[in-house]
ModelCIF file with pLDDT and N, C-alpha, C, O atoms, coordinates in Angstrom:
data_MODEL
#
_entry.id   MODEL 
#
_entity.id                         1 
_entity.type                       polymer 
_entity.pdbx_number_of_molecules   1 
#
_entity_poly.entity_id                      1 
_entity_poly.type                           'polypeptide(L)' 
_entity_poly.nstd_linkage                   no 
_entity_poly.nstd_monomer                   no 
_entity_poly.pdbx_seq_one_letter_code       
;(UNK)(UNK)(UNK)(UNK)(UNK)(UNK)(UNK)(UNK)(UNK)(UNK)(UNK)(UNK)(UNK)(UNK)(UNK)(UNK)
(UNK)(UNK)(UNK)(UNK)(UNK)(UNK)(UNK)(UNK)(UNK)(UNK)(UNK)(UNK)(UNK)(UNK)(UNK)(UNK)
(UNK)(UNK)(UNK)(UNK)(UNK)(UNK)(UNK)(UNK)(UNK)(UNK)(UNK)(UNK)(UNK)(UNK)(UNK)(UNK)
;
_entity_poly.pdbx_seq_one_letter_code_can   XXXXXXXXXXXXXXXXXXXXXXXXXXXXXXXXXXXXXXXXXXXXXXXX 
_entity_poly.pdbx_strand_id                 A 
#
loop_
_entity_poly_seq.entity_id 
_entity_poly_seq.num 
_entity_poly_seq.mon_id 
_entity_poly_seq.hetero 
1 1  UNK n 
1 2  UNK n 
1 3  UNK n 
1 4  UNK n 
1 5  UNK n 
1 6  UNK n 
1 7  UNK n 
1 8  UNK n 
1 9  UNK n 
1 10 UNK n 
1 11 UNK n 
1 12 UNK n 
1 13 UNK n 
1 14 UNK n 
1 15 UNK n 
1 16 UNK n 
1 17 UNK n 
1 18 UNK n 
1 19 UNK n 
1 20 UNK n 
1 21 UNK n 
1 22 UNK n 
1 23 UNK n 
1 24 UNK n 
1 25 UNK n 
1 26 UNK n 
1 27 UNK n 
1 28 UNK n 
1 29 UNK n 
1 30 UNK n 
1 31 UNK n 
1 32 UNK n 
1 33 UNK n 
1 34 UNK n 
1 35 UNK n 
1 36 UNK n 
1 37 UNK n 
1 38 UNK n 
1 39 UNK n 
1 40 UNK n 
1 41 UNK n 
1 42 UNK n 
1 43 UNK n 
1 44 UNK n 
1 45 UNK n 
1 46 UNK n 
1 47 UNK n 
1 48 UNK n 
#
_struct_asym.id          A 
_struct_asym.entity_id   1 
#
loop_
_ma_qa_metric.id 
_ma_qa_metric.mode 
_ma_qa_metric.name 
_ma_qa_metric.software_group_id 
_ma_qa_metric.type 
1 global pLDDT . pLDDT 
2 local  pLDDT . pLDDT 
#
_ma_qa_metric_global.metric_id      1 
_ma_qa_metric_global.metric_value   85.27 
_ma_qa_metric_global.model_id       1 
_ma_qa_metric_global.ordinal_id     1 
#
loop_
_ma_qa_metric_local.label_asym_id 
_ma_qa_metric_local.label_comp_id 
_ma_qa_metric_local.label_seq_id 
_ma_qa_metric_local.metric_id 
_ma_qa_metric_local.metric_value 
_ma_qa_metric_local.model_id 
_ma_qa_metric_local.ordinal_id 
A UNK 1  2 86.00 1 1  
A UNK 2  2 86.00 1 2  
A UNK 3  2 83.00 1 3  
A UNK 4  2 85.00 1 4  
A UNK 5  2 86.00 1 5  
A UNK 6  2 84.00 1 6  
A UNK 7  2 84.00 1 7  
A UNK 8  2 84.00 1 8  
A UNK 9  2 84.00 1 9  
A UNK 10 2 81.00 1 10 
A UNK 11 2 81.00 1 11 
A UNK 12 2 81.00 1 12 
A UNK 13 2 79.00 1 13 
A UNK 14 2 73.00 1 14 
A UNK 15 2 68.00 1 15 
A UNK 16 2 73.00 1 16 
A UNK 17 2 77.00 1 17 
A UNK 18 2 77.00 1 18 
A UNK 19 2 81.00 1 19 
A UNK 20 2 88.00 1 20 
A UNK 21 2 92.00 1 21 
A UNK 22 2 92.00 1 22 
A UNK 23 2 95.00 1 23 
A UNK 24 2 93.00 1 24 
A UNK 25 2 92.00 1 25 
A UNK 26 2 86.00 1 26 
A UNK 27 2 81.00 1 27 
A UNK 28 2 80.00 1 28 
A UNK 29 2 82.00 1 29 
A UNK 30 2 79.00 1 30 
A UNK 31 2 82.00 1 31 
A UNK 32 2 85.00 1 32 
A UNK 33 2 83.00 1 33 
A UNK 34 2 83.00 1 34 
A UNK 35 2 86.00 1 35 
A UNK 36 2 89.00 1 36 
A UNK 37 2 89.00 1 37 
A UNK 38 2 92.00 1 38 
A UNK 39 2 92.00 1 39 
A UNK 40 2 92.00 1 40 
A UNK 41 2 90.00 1 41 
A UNK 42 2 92.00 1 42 
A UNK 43 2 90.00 1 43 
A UNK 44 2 90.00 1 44 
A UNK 45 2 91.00 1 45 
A UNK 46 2 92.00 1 46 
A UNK 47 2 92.00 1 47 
A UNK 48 2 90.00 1 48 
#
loop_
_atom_site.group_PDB 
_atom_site.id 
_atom_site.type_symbol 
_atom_site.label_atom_id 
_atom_site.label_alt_id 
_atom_site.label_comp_id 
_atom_site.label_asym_id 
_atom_site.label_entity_id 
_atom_site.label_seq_id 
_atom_site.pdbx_PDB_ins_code 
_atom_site.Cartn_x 
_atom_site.Cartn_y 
_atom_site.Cartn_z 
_atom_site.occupancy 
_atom_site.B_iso_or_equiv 
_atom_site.pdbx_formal_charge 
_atom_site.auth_seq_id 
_atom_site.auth_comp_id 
_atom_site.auth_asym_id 
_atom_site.auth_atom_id 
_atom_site.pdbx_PDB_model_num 
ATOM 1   N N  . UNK A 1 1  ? 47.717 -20.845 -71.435 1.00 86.00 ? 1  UNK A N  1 
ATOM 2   C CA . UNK A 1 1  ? 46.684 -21.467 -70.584 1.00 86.00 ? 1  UNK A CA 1 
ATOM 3   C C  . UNK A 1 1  ? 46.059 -22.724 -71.174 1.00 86.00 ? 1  UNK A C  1 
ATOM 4   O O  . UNK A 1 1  ? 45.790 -23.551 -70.303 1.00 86.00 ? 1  UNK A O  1 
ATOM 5   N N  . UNK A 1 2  ? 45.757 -23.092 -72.414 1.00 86.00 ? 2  UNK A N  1 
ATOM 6   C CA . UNK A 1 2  ? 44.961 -23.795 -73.261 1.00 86.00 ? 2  UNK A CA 1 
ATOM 7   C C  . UNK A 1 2  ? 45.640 -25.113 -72.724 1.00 86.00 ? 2  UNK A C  1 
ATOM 8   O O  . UNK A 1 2  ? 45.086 -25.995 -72.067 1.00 86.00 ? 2  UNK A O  1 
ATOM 9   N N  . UNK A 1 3  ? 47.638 -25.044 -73.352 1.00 83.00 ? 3  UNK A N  1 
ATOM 10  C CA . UNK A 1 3  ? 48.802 -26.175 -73.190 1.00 83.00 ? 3  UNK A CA 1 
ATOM 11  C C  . UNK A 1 3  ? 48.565 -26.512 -72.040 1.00 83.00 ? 3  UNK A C  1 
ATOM 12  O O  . UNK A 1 3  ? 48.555 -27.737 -71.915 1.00 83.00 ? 3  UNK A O  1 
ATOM 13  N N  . UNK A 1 4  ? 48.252 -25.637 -70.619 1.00 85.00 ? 4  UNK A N  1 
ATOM 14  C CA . UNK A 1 4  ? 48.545 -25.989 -69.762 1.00 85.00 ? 4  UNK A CA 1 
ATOM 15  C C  . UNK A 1 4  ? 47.486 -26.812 -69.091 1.00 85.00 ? 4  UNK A C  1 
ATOM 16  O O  . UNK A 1 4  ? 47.718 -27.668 -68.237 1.00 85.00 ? 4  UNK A O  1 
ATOM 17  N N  . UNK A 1 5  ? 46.140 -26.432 -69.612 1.00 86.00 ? 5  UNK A N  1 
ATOM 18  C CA . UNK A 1 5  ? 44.929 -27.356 -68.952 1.00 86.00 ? 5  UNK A CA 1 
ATOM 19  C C  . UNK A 1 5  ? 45.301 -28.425 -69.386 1.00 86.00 ? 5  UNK A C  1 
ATOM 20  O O  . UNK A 1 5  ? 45.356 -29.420 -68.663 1.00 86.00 ? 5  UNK A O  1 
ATOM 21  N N  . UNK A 1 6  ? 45.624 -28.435 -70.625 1.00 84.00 ? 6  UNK A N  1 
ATOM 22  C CA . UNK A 1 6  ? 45.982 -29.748 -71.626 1.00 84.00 ? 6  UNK A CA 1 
ATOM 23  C C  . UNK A 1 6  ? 46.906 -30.995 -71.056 1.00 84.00 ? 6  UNK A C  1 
ATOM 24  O O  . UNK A 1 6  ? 46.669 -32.187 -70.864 1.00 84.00 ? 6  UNK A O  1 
ATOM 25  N N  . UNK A 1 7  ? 47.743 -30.392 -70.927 1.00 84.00 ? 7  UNK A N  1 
ATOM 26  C CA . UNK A 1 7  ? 49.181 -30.677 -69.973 1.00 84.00 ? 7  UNK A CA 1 
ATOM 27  C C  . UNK A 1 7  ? 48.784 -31.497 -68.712 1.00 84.00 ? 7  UNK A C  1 
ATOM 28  O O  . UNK A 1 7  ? 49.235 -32.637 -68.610 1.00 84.00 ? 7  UNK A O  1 
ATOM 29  N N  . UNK A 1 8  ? 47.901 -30.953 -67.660 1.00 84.00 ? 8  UNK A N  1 
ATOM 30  C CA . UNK A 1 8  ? 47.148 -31.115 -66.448 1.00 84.00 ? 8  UNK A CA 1 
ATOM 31  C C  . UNK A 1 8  ? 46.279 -32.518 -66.818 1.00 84.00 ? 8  UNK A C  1 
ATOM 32  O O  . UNK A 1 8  ? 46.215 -33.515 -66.098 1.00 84.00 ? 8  UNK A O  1 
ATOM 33  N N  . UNK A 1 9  ? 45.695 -32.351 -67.994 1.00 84.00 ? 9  UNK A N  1 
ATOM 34  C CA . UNK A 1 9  ? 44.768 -33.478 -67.658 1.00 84.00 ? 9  UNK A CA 1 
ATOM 35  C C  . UNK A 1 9  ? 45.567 -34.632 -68.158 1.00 84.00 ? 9  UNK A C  1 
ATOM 36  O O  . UNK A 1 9  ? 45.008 -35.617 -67.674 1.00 84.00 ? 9  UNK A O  1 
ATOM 37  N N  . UNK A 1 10 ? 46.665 -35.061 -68.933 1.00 81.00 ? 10 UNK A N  1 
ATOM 38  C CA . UNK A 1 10 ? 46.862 -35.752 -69.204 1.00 81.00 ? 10 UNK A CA 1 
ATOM 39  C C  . UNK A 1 10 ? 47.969 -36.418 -67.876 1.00 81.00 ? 10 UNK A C  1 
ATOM 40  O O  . UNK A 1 10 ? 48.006 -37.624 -67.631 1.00 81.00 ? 10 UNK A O  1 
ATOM 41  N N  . UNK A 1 11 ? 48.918 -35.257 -67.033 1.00 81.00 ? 11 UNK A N  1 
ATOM 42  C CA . UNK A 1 11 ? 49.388 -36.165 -66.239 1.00 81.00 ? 11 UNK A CA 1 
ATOM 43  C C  . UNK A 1 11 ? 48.124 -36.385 -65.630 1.00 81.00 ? 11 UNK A C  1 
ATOM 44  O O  . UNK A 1 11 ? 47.799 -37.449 -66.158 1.00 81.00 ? 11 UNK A O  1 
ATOM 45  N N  . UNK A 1 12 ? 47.389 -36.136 -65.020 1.00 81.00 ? 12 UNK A N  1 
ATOM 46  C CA . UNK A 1 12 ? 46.032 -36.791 -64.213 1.00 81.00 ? 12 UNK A CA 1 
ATOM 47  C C  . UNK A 1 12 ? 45.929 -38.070 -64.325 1.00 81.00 ? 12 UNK A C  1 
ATOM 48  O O  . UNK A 1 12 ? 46.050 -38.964 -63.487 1.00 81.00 ? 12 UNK A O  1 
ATOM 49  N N  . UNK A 1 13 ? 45.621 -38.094 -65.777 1.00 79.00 ? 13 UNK A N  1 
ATOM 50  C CA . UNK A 1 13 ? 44.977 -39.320 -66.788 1.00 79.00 ? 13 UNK A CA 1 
ATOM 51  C C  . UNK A 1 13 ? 46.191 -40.153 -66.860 1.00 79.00 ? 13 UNK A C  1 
ATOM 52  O O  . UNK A 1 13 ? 45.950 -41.354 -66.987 1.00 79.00 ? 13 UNK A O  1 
ATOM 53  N N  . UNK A 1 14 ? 47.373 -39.838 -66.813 1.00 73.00 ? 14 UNK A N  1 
ATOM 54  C CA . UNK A 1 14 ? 48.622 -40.476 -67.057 1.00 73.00 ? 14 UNK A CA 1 
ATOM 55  C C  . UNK A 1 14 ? 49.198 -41.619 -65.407 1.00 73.00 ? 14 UNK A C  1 
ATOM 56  O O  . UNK A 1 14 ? 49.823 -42.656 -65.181 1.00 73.00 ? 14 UNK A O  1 
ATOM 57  N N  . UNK A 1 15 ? 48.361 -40.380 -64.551 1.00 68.00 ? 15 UNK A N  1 
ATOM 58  C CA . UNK A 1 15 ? 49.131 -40.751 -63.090 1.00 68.00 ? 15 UNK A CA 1 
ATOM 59  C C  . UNK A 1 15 ? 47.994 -41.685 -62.788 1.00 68.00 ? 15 UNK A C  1 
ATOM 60  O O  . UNK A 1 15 ? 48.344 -42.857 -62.649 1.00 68.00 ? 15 UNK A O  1 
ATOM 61  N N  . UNK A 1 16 ? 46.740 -41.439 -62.657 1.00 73.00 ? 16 UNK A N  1 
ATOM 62  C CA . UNK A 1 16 ? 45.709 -42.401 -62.193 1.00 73.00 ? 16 UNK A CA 1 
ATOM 63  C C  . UNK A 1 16 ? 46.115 -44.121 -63.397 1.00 73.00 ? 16 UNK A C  1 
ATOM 64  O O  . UNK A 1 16 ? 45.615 -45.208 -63.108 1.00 73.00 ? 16 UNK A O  1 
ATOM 65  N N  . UNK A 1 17 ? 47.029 -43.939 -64.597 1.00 77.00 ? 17 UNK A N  1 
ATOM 66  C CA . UNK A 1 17 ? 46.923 -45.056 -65.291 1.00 77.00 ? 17 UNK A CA 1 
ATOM 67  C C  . UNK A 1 17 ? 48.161 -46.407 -64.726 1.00 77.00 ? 17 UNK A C  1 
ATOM 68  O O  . UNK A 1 17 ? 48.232 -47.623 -64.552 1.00 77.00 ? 17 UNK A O  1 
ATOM 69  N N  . UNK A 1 18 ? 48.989 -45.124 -64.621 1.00 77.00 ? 18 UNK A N  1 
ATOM 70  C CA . UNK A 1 18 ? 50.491 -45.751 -64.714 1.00 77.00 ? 18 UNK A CA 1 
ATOM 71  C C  . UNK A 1 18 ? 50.390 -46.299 -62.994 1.00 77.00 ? 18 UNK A C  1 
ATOM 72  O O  . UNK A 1 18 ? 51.126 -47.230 -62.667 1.00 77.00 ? 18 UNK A O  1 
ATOM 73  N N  . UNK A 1 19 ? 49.798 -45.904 -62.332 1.00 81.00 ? 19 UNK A N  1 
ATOM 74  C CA . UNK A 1 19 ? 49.889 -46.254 -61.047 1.00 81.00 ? 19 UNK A CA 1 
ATOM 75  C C  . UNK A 1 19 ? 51.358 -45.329 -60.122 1.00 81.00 ? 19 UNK A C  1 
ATOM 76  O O  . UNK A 1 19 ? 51.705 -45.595 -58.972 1.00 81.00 ? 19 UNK A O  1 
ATOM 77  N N  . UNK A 1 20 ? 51.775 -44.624 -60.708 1.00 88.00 ? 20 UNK A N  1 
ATOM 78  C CA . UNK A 1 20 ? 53.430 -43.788 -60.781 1.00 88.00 ? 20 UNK A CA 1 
ATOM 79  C C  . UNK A 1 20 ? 52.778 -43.012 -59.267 1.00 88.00 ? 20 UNK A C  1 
ATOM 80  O O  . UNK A 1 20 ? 51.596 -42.924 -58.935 1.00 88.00 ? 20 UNK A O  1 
ATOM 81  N N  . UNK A 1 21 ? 54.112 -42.470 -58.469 1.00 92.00 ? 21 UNK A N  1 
ATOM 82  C CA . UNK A 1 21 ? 54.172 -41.597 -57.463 1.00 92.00 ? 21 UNK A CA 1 
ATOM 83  C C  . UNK A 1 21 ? 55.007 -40.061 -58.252 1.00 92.00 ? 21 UNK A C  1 
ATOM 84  O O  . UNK A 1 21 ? 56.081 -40.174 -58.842 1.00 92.00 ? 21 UNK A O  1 
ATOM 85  N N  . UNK A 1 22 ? 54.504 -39.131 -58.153 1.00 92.00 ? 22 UNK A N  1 
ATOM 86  C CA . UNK A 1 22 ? 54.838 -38.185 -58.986 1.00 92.00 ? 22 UNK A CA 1 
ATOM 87  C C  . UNK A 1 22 ? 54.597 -37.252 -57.876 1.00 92.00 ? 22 UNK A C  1 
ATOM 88  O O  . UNK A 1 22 ? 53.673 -37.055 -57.086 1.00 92.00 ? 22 UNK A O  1 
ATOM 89  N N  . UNK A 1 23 ? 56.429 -36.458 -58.227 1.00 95.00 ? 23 UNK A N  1 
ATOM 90  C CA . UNK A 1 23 ? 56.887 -35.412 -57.211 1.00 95.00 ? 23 UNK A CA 1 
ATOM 91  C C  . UNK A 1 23 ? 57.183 -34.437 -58.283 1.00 95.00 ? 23 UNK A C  1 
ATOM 92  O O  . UNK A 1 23 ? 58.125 -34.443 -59.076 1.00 95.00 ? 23 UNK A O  1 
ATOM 93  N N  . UNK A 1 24 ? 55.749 -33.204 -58.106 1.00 93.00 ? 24 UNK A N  1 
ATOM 94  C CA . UNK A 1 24 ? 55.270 -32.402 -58.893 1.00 93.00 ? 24 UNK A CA 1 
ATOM 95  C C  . UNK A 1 24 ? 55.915 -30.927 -58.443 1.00 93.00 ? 24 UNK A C  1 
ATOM 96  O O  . UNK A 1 24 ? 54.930 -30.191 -58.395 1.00 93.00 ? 24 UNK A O  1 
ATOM 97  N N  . UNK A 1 25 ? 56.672 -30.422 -58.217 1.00 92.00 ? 25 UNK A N  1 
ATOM 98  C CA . UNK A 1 25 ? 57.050 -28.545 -58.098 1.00 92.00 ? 25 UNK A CA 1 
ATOM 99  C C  . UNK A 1 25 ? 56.165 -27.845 -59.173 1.00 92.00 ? 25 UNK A C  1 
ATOM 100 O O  . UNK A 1 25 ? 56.050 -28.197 -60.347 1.00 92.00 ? 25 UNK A O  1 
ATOM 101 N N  . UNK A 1 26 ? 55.496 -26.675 -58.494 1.00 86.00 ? 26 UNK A N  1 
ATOM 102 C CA . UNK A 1 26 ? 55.188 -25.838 -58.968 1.00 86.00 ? 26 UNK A CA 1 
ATOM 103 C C  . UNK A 1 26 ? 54.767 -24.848 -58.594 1.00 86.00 ? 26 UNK A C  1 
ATOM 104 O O  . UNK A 1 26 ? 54.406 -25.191 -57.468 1.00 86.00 ? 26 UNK A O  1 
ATOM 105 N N  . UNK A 1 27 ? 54.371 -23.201 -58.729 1.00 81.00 ? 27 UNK A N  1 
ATOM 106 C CA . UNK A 1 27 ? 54.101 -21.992 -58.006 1.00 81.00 ? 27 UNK A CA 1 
ATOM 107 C C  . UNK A 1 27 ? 52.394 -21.710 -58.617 1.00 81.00 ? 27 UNK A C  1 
ATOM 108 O O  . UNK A 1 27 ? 51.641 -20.761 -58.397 1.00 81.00 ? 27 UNK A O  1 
ATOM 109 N N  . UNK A 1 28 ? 52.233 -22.701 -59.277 1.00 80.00 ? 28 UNK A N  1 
ATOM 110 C CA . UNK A 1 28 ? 50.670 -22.427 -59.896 1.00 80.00 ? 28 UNK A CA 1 
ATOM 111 C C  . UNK A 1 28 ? 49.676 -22.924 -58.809 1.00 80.00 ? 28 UNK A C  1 
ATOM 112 O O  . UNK A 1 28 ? 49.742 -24.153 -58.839 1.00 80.00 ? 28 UNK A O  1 
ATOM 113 N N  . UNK A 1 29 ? 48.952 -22.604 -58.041 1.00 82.00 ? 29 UNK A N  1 
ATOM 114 C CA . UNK A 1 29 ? 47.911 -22.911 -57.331 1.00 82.00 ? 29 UNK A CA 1 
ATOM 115 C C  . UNK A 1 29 ? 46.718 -23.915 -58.031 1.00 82.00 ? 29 UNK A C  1 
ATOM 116 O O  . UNK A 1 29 ? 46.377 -25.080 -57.830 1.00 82.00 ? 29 UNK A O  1 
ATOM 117 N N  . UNK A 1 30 ? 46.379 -23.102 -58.734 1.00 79.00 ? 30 UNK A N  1 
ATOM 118 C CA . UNK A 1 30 ? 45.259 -24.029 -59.531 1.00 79.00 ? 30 UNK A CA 1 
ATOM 119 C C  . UNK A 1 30 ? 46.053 -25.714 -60.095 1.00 79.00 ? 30 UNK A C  1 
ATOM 120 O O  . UNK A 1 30 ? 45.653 -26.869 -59.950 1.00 79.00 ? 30 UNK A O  1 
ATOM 121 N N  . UNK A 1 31 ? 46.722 -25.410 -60.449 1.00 82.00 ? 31 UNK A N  1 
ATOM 122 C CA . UNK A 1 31 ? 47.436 -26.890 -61.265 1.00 82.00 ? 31 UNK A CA 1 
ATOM 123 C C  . UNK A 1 31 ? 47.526 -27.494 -59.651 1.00 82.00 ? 31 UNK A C  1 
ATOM 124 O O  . UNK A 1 31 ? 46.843 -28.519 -59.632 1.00 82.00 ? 31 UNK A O  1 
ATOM 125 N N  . UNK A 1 32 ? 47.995 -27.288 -58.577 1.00 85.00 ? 32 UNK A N  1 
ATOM 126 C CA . UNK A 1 32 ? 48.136 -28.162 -57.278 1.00 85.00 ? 32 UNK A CA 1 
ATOM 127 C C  . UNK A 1 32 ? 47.111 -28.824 -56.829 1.00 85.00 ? 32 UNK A C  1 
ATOM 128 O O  . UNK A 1 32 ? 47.145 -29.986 -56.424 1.00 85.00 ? 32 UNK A O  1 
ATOM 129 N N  . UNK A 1 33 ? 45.698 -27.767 -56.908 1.00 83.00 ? 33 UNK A N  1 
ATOM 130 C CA . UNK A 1 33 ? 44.617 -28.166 -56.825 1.00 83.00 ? 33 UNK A CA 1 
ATOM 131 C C  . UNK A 1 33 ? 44.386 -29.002 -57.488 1.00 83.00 ? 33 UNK A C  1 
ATOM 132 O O  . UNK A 1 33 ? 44.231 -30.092 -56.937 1.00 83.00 ? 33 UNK A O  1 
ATOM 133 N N  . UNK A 1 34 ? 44.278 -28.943 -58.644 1.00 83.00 ? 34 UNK A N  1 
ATOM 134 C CA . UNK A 1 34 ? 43.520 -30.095 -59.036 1.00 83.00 ? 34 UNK A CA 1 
ATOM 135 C C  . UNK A 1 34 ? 44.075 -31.330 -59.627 1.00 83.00 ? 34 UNK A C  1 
ATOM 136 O O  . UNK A 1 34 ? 43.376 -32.118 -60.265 1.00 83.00 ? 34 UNK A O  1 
ATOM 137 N N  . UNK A 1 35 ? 45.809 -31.554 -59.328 1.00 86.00 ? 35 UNK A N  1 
ATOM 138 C CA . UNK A 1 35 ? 46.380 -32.476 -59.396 1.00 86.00 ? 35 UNK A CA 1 
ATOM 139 C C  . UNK A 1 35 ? 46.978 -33.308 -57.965 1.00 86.00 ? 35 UNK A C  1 
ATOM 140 O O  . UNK A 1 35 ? 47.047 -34.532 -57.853 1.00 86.00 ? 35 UNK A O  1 
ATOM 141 N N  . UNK A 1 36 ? 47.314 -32.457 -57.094 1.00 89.00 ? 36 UNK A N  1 
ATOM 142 C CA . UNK A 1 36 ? 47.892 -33.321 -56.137 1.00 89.00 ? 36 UNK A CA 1 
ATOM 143 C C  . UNK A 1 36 ? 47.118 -33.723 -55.025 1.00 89.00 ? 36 UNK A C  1 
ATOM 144 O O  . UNK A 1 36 ? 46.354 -32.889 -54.540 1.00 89.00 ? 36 UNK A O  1 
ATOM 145 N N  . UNK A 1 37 ? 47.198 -35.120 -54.424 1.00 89.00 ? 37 UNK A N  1 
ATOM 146 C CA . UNK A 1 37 ? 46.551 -35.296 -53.076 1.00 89.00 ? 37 UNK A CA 1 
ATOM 147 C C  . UNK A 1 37 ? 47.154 -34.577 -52.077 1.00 89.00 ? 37 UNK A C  1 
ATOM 148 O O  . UNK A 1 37 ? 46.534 -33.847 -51.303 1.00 89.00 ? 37 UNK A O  1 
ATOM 149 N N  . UNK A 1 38 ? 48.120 -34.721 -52.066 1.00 92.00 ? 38 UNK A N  1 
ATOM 150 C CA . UNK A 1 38 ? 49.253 -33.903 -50.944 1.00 92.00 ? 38 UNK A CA 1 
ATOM 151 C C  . UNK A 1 38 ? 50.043 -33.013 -51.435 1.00 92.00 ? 38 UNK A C  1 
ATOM 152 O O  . UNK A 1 38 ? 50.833 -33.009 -52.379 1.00 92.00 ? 38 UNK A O  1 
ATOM 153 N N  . UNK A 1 39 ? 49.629 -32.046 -50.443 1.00 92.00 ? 39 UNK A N  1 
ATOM 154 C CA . UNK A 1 39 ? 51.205 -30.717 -50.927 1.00 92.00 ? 39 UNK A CA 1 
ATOM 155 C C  . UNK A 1 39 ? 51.940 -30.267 -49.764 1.00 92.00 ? 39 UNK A C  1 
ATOM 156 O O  . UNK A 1 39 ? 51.540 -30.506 -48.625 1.00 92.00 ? 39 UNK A O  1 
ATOM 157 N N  . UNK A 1 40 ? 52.953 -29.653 -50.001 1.00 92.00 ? 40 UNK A N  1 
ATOM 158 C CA . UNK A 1 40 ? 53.700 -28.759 -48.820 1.00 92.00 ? 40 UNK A CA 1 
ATOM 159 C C  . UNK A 1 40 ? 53.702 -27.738 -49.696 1.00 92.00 ? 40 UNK A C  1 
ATOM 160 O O  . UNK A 1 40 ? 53.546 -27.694 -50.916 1.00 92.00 ? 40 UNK A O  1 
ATOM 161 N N  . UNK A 1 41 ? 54.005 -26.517 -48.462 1.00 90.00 ? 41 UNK A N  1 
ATOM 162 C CA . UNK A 1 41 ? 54.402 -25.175 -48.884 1.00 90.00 ? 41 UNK A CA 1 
ATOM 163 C C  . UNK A 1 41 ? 55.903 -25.382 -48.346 1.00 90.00 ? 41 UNK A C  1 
ATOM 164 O O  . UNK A 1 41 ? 56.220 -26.187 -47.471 1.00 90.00 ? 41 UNK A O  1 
ATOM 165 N N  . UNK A 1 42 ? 56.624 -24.654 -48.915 1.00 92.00 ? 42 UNK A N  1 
ATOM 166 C CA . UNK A 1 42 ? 57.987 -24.185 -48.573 1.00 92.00 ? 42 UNK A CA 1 
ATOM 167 C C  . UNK A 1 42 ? 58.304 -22.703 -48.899 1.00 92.00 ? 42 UNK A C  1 
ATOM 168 O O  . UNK A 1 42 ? 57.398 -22.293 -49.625 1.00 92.00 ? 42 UNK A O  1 
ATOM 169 N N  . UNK A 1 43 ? 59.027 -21.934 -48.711 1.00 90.00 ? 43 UNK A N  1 
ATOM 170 C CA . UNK A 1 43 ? 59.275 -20.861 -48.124 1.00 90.00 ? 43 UNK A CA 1 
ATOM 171 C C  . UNK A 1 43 ? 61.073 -20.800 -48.129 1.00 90.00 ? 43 UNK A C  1 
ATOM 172 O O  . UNK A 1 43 ? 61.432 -21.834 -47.567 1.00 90.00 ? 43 UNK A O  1 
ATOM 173 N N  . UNK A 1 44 ? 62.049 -20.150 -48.464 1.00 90.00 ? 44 UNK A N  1 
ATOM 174 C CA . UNK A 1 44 ? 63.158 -20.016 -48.417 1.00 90.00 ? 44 UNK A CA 1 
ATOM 175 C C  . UNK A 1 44 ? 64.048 -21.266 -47.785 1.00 90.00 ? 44 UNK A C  1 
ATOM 176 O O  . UNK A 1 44 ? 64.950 -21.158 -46.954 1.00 90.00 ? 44 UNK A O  1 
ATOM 177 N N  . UNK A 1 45 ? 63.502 -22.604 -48.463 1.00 91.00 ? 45 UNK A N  1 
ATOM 178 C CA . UNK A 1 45 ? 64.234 -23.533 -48.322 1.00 91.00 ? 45 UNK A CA 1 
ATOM 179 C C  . UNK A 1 45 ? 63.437 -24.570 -47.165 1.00 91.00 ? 45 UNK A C  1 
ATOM 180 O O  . UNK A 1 45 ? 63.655 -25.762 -46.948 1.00 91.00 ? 45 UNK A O  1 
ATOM 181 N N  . UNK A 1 46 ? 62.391 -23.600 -46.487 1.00 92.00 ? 46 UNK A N  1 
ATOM 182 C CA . UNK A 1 46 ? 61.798 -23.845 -45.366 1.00 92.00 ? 46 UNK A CA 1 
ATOM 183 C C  . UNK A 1 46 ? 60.816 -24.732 -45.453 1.00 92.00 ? 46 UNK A C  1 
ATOM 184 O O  . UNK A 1 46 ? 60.178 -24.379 -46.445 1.00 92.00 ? 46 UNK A O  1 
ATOM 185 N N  . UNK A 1 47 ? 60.025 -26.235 -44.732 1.00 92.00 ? 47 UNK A N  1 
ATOM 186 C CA . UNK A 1 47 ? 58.712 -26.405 -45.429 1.00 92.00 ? 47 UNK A CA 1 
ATOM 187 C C  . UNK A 1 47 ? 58.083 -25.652 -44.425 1.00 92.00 ? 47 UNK A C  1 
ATOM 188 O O  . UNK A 1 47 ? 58.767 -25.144 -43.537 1.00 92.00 ? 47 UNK A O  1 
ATOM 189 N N  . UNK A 1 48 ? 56.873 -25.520 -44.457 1.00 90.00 ? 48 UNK A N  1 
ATOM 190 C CA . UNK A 1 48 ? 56.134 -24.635 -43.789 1.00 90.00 ? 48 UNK A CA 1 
ATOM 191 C C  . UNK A 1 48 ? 54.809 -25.456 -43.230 1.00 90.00 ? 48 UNK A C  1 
ATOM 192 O O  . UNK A 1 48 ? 53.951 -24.869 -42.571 1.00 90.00 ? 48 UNK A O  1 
#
């Protein structure tokens, strides 16, 4: 958990610097929250 807040703030800090579009996968809720403007759900290949 510690790596991973860690991890989180720096792409944050990394993405707000670089100006970058970053296509993020992940099953963690919290990390979506508080990194992405936009998300989809998908579902068995499905977006939802």
């Amino acid at each position: 958990p510690i790596a991973q807040a860690a991890l989180r703030e720096d792409l944050a800090a990394l993405g707000a610097r670089e100006g970058v579009t970053v296509f993020l996968t992940t099953h963690n809720m919290s990390e979506a929250e508080k990194l992405c403007g936009l998300v989809g759900v998908i579902r068995q290949g499905k977006l939802l």
